[in-house]
Structure formats: structure tokens, C-alpha cells
C-alpha atoms as a PDB file:
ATOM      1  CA  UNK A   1     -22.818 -59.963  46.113  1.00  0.00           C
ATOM      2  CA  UNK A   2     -26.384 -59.786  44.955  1.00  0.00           C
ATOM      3  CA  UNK A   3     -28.636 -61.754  47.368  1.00  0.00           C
ATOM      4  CA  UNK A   4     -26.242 -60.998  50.474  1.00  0.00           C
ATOM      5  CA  UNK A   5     -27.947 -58.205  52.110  1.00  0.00           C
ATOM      6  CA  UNK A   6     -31.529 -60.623  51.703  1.00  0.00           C
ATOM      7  CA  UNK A   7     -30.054 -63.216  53.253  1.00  0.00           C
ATOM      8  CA  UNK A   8     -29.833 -61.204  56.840  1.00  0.00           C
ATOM      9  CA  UNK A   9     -32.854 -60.196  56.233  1.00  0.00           C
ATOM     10  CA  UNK A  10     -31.886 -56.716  54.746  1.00  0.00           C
ATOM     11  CA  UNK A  11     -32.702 -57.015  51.452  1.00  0.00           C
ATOM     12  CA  UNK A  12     -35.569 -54.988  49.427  1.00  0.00           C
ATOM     13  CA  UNK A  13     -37.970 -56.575  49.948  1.00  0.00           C
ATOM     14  CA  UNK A  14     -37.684 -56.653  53.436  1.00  0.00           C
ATOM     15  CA  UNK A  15     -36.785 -53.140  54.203  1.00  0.00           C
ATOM     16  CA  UNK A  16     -39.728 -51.710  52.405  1.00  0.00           C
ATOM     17  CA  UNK A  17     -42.320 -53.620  54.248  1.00  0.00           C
ATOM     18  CA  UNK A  18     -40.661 -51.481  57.042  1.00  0.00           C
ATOM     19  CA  UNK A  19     -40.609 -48.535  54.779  1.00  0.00           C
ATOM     20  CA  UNK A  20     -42.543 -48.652  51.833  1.00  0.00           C
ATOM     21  CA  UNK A  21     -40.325 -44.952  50.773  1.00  0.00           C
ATOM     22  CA  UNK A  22     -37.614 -46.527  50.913  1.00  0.00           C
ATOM     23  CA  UNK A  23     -34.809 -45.610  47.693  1.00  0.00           C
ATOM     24  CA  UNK A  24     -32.877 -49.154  47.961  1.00  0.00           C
ATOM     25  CA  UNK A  25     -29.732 -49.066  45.675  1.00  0.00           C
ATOM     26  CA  UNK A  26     -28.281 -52.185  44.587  1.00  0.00           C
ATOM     27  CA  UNK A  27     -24.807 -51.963  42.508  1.00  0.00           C
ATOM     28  CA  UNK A  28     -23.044 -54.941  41.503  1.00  0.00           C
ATOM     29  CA  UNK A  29     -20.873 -55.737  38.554  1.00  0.00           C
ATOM     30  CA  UNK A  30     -23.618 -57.551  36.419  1.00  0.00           C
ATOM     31  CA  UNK A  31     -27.318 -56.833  38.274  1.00  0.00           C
ATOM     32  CA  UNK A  32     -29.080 -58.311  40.660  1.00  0.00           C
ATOM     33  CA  UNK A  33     -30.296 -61.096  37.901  1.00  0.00           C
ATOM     34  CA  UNK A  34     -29.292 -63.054  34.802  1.00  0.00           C
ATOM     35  CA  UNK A  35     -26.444 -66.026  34.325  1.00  0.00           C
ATOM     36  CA  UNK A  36     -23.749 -63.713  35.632  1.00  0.00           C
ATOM     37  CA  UNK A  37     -25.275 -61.476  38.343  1.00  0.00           C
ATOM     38  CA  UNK A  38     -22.997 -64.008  40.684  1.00  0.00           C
ATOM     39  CA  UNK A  39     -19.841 -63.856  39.536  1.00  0.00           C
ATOM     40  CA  UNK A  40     -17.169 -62.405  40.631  1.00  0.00           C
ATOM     41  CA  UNK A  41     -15.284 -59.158  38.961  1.00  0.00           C
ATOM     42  CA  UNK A  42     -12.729 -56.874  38.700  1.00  0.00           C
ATOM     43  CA  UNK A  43     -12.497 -53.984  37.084  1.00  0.00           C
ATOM     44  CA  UNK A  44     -10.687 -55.747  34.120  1.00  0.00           C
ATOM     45  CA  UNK A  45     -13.340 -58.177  33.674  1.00  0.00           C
ATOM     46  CA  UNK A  46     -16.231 -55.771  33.698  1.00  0.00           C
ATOM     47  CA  UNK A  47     -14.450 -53.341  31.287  1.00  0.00           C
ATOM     48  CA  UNK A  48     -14.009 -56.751  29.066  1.00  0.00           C
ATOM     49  CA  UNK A  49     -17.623 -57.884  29.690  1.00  0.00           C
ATOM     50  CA  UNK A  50     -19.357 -54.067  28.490  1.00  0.00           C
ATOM     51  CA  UNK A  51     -17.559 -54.016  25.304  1.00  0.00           C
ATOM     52  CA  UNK A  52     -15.162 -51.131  26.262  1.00  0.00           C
ATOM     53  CA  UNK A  53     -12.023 -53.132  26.010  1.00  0.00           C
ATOM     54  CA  UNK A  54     -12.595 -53.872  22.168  1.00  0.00           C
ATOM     55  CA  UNK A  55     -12.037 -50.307  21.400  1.00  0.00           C
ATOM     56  CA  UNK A  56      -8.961 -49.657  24.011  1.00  0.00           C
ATOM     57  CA  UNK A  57      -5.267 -50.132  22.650  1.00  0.00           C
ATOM     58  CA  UNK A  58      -3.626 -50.259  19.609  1.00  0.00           C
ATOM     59  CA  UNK A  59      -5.026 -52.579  16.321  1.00  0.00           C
ATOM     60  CA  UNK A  60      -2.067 -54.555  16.449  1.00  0.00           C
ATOM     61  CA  UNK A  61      -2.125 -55.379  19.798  1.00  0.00           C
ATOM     62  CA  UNK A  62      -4.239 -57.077  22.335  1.00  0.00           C
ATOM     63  CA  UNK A  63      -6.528 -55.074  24.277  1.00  0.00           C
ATOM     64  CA  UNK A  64      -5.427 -52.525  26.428  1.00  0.00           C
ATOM     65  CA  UNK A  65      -7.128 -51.486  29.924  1.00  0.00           C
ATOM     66  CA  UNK A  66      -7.157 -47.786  31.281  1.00  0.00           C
ATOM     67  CA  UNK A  67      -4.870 -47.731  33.587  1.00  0.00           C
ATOM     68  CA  UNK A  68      -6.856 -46.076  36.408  1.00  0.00           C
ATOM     69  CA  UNK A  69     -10.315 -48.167  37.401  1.00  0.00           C
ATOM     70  CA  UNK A  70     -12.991 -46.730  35.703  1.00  0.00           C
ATOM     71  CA  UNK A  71     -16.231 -49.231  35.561  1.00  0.00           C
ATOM     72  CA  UNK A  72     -17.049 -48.190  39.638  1.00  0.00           C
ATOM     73  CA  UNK A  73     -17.012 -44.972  38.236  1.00  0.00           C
ATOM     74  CA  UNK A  74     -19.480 -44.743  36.178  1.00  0.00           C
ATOM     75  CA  UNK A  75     -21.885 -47.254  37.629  1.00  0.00           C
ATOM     76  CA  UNK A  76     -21.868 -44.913  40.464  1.00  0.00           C
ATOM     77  CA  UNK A  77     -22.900 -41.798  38.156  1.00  0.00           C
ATOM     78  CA  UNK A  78     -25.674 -44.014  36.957  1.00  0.00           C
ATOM     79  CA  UNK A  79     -26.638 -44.729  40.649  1.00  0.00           C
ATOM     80  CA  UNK A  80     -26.376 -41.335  41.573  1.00  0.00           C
ATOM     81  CA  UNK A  81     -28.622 -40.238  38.318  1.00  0.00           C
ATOM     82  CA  UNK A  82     -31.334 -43.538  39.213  1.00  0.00           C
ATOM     83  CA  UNK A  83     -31.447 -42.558  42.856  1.00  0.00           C
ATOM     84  CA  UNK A  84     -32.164 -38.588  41.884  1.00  0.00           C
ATOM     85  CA  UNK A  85     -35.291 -40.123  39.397  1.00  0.00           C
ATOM     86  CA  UNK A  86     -36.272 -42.392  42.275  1.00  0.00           C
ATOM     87  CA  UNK A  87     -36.629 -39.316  44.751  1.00  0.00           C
ATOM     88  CA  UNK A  88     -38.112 -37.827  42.157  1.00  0.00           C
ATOM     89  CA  UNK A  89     -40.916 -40.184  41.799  1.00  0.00           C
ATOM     90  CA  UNK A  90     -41.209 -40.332  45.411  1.00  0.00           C
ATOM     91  CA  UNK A  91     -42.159 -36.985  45.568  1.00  0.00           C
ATOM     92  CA  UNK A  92     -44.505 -37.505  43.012  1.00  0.00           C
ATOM     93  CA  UNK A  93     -46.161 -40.773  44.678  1.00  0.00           C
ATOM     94  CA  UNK A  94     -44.864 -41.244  47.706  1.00  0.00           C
ATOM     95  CA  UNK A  95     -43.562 -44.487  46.811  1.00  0.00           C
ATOM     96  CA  UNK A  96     -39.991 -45.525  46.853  1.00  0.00           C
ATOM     97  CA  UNK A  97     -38.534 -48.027  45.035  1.00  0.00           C
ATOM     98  CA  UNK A  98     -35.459 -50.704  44.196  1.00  0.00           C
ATOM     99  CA  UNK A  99     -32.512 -49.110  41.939  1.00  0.00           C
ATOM    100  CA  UNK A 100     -30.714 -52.201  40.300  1.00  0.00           C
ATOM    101  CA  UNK A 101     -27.475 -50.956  38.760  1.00  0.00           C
ATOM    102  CA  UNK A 102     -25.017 -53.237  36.876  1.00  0.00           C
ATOM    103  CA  UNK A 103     -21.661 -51.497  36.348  1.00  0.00           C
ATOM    104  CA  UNK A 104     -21.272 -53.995  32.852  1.00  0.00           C
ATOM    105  CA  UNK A 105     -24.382 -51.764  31.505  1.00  0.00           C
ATOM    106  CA  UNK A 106     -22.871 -48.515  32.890  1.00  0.00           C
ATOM    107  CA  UNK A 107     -20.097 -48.555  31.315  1.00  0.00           C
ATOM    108  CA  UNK A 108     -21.481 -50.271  27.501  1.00  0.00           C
ATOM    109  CA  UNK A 109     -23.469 -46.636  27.883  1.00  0.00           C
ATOM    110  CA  UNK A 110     -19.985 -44.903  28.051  1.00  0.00           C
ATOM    111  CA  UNK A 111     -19.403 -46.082  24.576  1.00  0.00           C
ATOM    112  CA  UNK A 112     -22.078 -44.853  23.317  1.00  0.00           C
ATOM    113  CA  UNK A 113     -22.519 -45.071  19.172  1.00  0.00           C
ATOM    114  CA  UNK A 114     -19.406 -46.938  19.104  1.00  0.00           C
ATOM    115  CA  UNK A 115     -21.016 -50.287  20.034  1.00  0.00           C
ATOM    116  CA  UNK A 116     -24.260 -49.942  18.645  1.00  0.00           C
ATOM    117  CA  UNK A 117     -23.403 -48.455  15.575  1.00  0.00           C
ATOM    118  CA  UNK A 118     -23.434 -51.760  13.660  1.00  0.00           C
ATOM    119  CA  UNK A 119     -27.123 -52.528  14.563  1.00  0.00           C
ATOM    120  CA  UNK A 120     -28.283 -49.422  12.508  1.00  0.00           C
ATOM    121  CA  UNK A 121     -25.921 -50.034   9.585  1.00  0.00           C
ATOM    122  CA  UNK A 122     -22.802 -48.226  10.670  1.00  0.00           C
ATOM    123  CA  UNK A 123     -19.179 -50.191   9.920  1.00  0.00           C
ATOM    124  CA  UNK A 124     -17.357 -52.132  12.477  1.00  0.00           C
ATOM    125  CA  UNK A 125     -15.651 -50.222  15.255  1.00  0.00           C
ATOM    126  CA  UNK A 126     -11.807 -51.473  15.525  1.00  0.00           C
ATOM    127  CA  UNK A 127      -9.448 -50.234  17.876  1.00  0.00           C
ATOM    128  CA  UNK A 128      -7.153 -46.758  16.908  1.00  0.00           C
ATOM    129  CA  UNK A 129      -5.024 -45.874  19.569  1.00  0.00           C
ATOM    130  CA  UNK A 130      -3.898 -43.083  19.537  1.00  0.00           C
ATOM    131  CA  UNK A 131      -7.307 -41.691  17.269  1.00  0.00           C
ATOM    132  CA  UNK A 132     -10.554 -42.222  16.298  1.00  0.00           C
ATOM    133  CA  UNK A 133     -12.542 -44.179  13.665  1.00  0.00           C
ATOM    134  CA  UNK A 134     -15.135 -42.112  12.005  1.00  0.00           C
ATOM    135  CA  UNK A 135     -17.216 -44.424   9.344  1.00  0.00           C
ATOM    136  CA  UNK A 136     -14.070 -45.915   7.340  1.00  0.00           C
ATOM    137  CA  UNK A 137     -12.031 -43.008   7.994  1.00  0.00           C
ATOM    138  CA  UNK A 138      -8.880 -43.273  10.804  1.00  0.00           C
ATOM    139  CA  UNK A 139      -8.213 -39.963  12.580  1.00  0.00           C
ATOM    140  CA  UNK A 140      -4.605 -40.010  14.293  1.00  0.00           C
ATOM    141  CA  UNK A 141      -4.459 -37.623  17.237  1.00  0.00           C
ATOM    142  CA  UNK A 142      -1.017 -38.671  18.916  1.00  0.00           C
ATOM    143  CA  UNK A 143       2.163 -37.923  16.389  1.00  0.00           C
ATOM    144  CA  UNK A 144       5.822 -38.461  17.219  1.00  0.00           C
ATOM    145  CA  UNK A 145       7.765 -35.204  17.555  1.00  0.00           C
ATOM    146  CA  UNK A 146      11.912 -35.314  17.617  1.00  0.00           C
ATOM    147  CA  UNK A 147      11.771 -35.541  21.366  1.00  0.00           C
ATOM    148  CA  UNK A 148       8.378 -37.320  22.162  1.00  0.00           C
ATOM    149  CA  UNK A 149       4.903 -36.993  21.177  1.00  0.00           C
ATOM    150  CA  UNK A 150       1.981 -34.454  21.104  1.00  0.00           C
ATOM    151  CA  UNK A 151      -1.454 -34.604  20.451  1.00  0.00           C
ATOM    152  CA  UNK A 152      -2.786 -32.883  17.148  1.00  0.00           C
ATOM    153  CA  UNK A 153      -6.320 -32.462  16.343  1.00  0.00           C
ATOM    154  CA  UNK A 154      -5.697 -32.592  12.890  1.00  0.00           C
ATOM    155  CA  UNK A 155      -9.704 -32.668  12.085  1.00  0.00           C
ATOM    156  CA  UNK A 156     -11.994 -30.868   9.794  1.00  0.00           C
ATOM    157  CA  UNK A 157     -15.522 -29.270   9.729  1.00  0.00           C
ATOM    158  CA  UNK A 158     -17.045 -25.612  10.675  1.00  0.00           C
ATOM    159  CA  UNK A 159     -15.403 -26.009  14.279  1.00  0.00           C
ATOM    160  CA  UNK A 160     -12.696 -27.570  13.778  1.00  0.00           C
ATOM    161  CA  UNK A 161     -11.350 -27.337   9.946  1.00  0.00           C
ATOM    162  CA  UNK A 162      -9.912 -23.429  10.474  1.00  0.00           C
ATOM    163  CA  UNK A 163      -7.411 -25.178  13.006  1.00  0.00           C
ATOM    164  CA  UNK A 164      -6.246 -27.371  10.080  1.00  0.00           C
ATOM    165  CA  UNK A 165      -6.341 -24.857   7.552  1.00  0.00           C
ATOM    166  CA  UNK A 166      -3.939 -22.937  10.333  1.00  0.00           C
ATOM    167  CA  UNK A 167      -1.497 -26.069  10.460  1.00  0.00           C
ATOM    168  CA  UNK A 168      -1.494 -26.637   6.590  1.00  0.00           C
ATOM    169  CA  UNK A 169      -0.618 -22.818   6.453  1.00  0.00           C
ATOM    170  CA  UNK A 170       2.688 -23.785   8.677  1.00  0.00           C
ATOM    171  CA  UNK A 171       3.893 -26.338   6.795  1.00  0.00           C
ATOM    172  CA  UNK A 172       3.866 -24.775   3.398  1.00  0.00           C
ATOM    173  CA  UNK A 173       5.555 -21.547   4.614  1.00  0.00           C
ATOM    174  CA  UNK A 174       8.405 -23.880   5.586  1.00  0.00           C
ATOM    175  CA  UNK A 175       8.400 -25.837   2.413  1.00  0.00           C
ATOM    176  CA  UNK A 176       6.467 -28.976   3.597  1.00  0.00           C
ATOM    177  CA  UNK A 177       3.647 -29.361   1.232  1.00  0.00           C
ATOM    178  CA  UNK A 178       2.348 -27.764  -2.336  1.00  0.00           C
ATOM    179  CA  UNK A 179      -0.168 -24.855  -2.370  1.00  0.00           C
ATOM    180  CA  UNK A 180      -2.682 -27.176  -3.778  1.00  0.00           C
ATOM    181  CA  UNK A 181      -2.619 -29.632  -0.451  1.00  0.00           C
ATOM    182  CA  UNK A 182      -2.634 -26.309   1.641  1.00  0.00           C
ATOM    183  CA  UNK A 183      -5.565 -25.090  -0.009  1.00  0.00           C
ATOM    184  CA  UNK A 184      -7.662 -27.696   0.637  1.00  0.00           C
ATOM    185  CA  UNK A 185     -11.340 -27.563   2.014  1.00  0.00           C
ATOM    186  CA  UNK A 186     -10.627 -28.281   5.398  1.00  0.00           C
ATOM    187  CA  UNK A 187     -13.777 -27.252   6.892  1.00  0.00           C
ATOM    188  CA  UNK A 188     -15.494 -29.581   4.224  1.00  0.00           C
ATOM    189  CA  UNK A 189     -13.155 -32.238   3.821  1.00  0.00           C
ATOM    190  CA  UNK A 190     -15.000 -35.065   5.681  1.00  0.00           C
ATOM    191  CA  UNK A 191     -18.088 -35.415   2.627  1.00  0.00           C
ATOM    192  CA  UNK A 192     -15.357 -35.517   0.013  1.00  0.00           C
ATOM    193  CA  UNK A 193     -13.719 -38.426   1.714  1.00  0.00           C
ATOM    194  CA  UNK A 194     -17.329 -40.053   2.298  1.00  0.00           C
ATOM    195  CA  UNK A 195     -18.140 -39.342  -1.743  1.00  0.00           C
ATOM    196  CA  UNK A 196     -14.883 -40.568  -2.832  1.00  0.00           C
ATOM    197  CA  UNK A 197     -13.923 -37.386  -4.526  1.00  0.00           C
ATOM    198  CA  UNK A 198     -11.146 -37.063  -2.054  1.00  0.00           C
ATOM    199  CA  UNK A 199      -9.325 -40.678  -1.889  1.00  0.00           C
ATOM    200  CA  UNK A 200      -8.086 -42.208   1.203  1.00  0.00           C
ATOM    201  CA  UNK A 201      -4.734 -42.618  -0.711  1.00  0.00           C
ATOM    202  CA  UNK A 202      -4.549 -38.465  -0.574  1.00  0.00           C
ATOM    203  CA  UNK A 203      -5.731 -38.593   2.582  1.00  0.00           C
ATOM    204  CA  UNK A 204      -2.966 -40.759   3.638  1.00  0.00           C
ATOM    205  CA  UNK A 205      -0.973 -38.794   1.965  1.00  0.00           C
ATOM    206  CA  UNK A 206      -1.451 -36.094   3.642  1.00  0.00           C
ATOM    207  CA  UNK A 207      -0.682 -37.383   6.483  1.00  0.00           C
ATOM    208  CA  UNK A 208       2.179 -38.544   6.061  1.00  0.00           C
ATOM    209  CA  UNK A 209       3.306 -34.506   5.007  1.00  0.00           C
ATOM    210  CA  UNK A 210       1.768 -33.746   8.401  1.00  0.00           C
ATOM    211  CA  UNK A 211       3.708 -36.728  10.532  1.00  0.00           C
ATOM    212  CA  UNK A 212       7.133 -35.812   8.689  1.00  0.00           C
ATOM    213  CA  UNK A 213       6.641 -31.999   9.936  1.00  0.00           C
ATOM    214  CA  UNK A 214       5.960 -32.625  13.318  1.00  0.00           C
ATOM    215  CA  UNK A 215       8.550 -35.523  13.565  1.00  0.00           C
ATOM    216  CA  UNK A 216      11.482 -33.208  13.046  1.00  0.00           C
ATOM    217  CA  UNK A 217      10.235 -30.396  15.466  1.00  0.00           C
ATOM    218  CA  UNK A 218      10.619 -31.086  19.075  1.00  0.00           C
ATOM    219  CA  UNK A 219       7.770 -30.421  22.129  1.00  0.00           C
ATOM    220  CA  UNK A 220       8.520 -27.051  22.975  1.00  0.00           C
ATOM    221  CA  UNK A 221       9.110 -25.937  18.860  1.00  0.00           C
ATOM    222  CA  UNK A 222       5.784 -27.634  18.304  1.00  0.00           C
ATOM    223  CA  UNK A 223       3.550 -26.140  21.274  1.00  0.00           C
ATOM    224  CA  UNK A 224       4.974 -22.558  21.142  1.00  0.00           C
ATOM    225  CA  UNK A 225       3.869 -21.915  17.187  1.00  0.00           C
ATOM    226  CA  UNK A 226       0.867 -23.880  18.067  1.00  0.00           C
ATOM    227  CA  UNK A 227       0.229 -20.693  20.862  1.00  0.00           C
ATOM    228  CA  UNK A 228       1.780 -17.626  18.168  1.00  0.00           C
ATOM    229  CA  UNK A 229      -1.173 -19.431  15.302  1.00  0.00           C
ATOM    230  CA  UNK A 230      -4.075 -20.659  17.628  1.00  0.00           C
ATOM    231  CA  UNK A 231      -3.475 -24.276  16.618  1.00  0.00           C
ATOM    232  CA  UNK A 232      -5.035 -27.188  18.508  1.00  0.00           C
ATOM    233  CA  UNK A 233      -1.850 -28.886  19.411  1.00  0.00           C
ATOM    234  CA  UNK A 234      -0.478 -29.479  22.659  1.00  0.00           C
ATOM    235  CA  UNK A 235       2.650 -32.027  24.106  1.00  0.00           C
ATOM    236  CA  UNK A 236       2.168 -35.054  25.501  1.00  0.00           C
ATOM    237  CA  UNK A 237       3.417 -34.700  28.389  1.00  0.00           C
ATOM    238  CA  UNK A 238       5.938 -36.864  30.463  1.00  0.00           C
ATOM    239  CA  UNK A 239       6.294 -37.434  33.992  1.00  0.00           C
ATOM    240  CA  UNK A 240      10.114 -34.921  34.252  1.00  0.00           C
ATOM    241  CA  UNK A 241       7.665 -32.638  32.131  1.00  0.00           C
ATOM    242  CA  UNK A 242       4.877 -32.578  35.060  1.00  0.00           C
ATOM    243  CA  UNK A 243       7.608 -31.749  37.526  1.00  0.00           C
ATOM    244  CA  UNK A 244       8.632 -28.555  35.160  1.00  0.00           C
ATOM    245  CA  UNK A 245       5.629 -27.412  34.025  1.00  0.00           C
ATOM    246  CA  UNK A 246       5.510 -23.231  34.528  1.00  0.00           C
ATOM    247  CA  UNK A 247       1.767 -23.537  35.715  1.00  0.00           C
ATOM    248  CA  UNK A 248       1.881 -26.200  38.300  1.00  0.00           C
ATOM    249  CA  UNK A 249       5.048 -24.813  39.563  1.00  0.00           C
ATOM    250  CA  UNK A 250       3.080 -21.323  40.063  1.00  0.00           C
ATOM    251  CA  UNK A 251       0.468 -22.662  42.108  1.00  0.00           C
ATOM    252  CA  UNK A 252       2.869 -24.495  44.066  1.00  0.00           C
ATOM    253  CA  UNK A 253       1.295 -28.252  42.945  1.00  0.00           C
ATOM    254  CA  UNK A 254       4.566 -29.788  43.892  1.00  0.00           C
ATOM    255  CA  UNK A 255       5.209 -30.578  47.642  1.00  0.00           C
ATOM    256  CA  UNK A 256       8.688 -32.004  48.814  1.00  0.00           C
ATOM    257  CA  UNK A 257       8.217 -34.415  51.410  1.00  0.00           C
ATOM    258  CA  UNK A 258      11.394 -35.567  53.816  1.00  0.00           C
ATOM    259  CA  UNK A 259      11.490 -39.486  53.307  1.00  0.00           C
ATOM    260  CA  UNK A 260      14.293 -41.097  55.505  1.00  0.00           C
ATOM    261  CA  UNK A 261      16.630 -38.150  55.095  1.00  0.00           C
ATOM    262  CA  UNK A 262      15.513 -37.792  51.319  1.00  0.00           C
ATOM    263  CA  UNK A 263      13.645 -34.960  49.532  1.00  0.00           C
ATOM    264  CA  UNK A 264      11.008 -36.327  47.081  1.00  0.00           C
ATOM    265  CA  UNK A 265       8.256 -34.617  45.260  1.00  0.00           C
ATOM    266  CA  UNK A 266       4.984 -35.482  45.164  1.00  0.00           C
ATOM    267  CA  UNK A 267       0.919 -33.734  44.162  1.00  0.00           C
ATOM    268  CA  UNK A 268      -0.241 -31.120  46.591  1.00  0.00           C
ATOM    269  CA  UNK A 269      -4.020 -30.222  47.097  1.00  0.00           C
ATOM    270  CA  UNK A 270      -5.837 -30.003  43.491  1.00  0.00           C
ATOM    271  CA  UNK A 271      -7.408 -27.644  44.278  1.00  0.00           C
ATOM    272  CA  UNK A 272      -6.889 -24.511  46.216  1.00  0.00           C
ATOM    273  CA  UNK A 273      -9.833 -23.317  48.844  1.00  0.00           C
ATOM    274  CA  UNK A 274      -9.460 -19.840  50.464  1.00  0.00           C
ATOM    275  CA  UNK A 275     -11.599 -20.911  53.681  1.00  0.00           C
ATOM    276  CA  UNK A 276     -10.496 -24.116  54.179  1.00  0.00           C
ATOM    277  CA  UNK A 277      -7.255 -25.233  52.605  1.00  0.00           C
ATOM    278  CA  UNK A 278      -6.895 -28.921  51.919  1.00  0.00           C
ATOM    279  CA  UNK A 279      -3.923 -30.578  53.666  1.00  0.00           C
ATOM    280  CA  UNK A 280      -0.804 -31.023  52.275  1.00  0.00           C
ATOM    281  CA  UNK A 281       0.767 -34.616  51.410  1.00  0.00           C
ATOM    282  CA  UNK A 282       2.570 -36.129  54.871  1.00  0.00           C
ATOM    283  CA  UNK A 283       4.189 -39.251  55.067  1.00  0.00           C
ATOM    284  CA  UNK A 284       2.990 -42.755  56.121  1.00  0.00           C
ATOM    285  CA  UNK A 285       3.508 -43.465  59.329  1.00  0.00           C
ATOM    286  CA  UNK A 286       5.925 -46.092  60.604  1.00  0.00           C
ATOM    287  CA  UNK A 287       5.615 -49.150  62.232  1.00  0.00           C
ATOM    288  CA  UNK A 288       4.490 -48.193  65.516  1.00  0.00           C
ATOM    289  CA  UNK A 289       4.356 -44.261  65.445  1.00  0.00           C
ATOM    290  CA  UNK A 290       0.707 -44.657  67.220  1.00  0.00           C
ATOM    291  CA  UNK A 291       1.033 -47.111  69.516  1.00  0.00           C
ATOM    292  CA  UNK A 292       1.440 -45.318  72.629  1.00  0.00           C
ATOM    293  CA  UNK A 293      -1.657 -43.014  71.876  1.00  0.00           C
ATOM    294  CA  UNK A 294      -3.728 -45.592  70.812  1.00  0.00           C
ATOM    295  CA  UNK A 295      -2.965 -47.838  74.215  1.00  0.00           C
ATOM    296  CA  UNK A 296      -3.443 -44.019  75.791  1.00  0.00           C
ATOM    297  CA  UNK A 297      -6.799 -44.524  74.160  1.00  0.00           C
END
């Protein structure tokens, strides 16, 4: 905790009378200062405390953490970014310096317009799981297909809007909307829902057209037309799809492992090096498997 370190006479202040060079980093959850730079924290509670959690889960719901910790992460990107500066400066003045990093702060940055967007006149952020929020407009990007879901960037603009068009083309060939909806300006479609000239209501309705499509088309229907018309659609893929997925299985991903006279699968090496191969998954060792070389030892 903050103050720690300076209590055994390690702190800042007293390393750089030592070394006045010194590049000191200090990460904690909420800074080395201010009401709550002593409290303790998890990674729920920071995520809660930055403003992150508002916009995780679904509306209707209460708010919904990322399952994997995330707020260490980036407060140790922004260390790693302050310490590079502080070298930096060094170089420059010979002088080192404290770097006081508060994971809350790091991660409020990872939001980035979606939090301040209020203070310069932009509309409430709400949660949209599952999508975005773009001014008063509600972008879904997970739909329910026959046999799970997939994610659809159904989204317009120069980029983005000829992927649409694409998908619109689809679903009239195979009677699912009017030439009039396919036809659409999809590469300009976002200022005629910010005029007004195009209605939410058609908006809605359209996707609704779009979520009855892909809702009686499986995964695999879904993802290989998406491939045959360069559509930005892919499945969302399950934990039995992992295991069966051509790629992985190609680059052998999947290692079985002997567990008490059972096979199991589990992740090999990420990534594959040519010099020096990472090591393959091995098992925990049991209770005692060391003992005698340790007491060797």
C-alpha cells in the first residue's frame, strides 16, 4: 500500500537522496494521495471505481465485470509509457523522478469519449451489450443464429457501409426484404438517422429484417456466405467449437495431457518460435513428487 515502502525507509524520497536519477514507480489502485489512496481493492472494485463497469453488461441487468482482470493491465501500460517519458527526461536533465500511477485513472482512460462525452454536450452513455451506443443510436453486434450466435458488424459509412450494402444484397435475393430497404444509403446512413430523415422506427425496422435472417441460418450457413460475399460476420464461438476449429487444429494448438489415466485437452504454446520452442502444457505435480530432490537439495 502507498506509504509502505517509506516506512522502511525505501520510499522516494529517500532513495533519491541516494540517487537523485532515480525513475521510482509507484502503482496502486487509487495513487499515492487523496481519500482513497488507502483502501483496499480488487479488480472488481477498481473497474467499479473508474467508471468502466457502467458501460459493461446488458441495460437490463446489473453491471457486468470482464471476466479476465483487466485494471492491472492497463495501469501497467500507463507505467510502462510514464517510466519511458521519465527516462526520457532523464536524458534530457539528468534528473529522475517519482511516477505515481493509480490503476482507477488507467483504466477511466480506457473508456475514453464514453465517460466524458457528457461534459462537452454528448448524451448519456448506457450500457448495450452486445453493441454500441453512438449519440442516440444503438448498434447491435451479437445476433442469435438457429444454433447460437455470431457477431455482425451491421454498420455504415465509407469503410464500413459496402459490408452492409453486401448483407442487404443477401437477404433480398432470398426474399427477406423489399428493393427499397436494400437500396438504401448504407455508406451514408448514419447523418440521415442524426437529421431525422431516416427514423429510428425504420431503423428498427430494419433490424428486425436483419435479426429474422440470421435467426433461421445456423453458424456454419452464416460464416461460409459471409467468406463467398466478403461480409463482416463471423460465429461466436463456443468452447466444443474451439476444440474443432480447422486452424487451431492445423497448428496443433490442442495438447492432450494424461490426467490419472484420462486424456484431456488443453492450449499449447500461442505462439510458435523456430529457435526456441515454448514448452508444452505438463501436469501439476502431486503431493510429494519433489520431495526427495528437494531434501537431495
Amino acid at each position: 500500500p502507498p506509504g509502505y515502502l517509506g516506512g522502511l525507509g525505501l520510499g522516494y524520497s529517500d532513495l533519491k537522496k541516494i540517487n537523485p536519477k532515480i525513475i521510482y514507480i509507484s502503482l496502486s489502485p487509487f495513487g499515492q494521495d487523496g481519500p482513497k489512496s488507502s483502501y483496499a481493492a480488487t479488480d472488481l472494485t477498481i473497474m467499479a471505481a473508474s467508471g468502466l463497469l457502467h458501460l459493461s453488461g446488458a441495460p437490463n441487468a446489473p453491471p457486468l465485470r470482464i471476466s479476465e482482470p483487466q485494471a492491472d493491465f492497463h495501469a501497467s501500460a500507463e507505467a510502462a509509457g510514464a517510466a519511458l517519458i521519465a527516462l526520457q527526461e532523464r536524458h534530457r536533465s539528468g534528473i529522475g523522478q517519482q511516477v505515481d500511477v493509480s490503476a482507477q485513472q488507467a483504466v477511466n482512460l480506457a473508456t475514453l469519449t464514453q465517460m466524458g462525452g457528457t461534459a462537452l454536450g454528448d448524451e448519456e452513455t448506457v450500457r448495450s451489450a452486445g453493441g454500441l451506443q453512438i449519440g442516440g443510436v444503438q448498434i447491435k453486434l451479437v445476433w442469435e443464429a438457429k444454433d447460437g450466435h455470431v457477431s455482425v458488424t451491421f454498420f455504415f459509412g465509407a469503410m464500413v457501409g459496402p459490408y452492409t450494402r453486401r448483407l442487404m444484397e443477401w437477404i433480398y435475393e432470398e426474399g427477406g426484404c423489399d428493393s427499397s430497404t436494400r437500396d438504401k444509403d448504407w455508406e451514408g446512413y448514419v447523418p440521415l438517422l442524426v437529421s431525422g430523415e431516416e427514423t429510428q422506427e425504420e431503423f428498427s425496422r430494419v433490424l428486425e429484417l436483419v435479426s429474422k435472417f440470421v435467426k433461421n441460418k445456423t453458424k456454419e450457413e452464416l460464416f461460409d456466405e459471409a467468406k463467398k460475399r466478403n461480409l463482416l460476420l463471423v460465429p461466436v464461438a463456443t468452447i466444443p467449437d474451439c476444440l474443432q476449429n480447422e486452424q487451431l487444429q492445423a497448428r496443433d494448438y490442442w495438447q492432450t495431457l494424461e490426467l490419472s489415466a484420462k486424456a484431456v485437452q488443453l492450449p499449447g504454446p500461442f505462439i510458435k518460435l523456430s529457435e526456441k520452442p515454448i514448452k508444452k502444457p505438463h501436469r501439476a505435480p502431486k503431493l510429494g513428487t519433489h520431495t526427495d530432490k528437494l531434501r537431495k537439495e
